[in-house]
Protein backbone atom coordinates (compact mmCIF):
# COMPACT_ATOMS: atom_id res chain seq x y z
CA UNK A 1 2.65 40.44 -16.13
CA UNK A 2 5.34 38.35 -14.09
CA UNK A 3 2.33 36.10 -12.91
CA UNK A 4 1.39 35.29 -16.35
CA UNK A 5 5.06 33.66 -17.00
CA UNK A 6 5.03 31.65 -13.73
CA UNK A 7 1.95 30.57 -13.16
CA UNK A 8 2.03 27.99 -16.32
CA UNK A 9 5.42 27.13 -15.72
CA UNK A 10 4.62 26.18 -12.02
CA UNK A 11 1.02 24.30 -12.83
CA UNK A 12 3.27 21.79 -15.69
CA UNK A 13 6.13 21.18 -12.12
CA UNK A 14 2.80 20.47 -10.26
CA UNK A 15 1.55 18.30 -13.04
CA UNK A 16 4.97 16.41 -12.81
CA UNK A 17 4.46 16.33 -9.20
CA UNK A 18 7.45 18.07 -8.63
CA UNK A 19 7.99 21.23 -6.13
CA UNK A 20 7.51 24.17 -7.67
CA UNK A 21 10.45 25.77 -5.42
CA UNK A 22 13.36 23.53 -5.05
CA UNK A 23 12.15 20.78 -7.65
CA UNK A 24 12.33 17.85 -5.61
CA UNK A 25 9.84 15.19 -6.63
CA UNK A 26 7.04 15.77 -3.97
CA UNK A 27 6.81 11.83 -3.50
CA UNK A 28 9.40 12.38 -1.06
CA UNK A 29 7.86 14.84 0.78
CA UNK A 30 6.26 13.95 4.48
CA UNK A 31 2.69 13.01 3.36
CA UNK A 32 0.26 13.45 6.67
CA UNK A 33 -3.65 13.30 6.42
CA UNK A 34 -4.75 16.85 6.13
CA UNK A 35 -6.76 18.14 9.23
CA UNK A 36 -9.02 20.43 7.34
CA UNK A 37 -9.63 18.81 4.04
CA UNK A 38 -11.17 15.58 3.83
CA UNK A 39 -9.93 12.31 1.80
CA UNK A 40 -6.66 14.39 0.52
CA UNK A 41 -3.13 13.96 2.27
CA UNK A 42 -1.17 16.93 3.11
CA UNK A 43 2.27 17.25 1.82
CA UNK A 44 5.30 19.15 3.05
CA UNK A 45 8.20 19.38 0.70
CA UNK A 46 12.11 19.71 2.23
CA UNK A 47 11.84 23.39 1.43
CA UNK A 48 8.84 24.18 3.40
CA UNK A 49 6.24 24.63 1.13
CA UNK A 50 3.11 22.61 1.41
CA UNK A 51 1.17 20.91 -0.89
CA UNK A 52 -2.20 19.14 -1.25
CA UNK A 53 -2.37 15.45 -2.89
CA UNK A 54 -5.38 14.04 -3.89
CA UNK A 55 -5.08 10.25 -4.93
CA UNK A 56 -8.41 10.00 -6.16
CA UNK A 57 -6.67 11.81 -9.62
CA UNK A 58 -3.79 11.25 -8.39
CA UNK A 59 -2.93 15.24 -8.56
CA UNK A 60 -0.97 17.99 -6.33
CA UNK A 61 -1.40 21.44 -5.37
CA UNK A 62 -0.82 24.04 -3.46
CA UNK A 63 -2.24 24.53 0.28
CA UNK A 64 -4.39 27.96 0.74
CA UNK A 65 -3.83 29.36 4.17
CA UNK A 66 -6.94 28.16 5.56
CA UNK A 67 -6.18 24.54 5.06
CA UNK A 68 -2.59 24.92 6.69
């Protein structure tokens, strides 16, 4: 039940392209190609968490484990 009231609320911060933990704007994040996914940078916010961009749609979310 408690995922059902987060996850919307953090998919419309990702659609902002803000952090869905501190809510910094993630254009301020340290962007870095990502090693294991192709054409998409990787993304680490000031709080840690890491995030996938992908500028084709111009778009954010967040890293699995196998792509960290």
């Amino acid at each position: 039940m408690f995922k059902n009231i987060i996850a919307p609320v953090q998919a419309w911060l990702l659609s902002r392209g803000t952090c869905v933990g501190c809510g910094t704007s993630l254009s301020e994040g340290k962007k870095a190609a990502s090693p294991k996914v192709t054409d998409k940078d990787q993304v680490t916010c000031k709080c840690g968490r890491i995030f996938i961009y992908d500028s084709k749609s111009n778009t954010y979310r967040r890293a699995l484990l196998s792509e960290v």
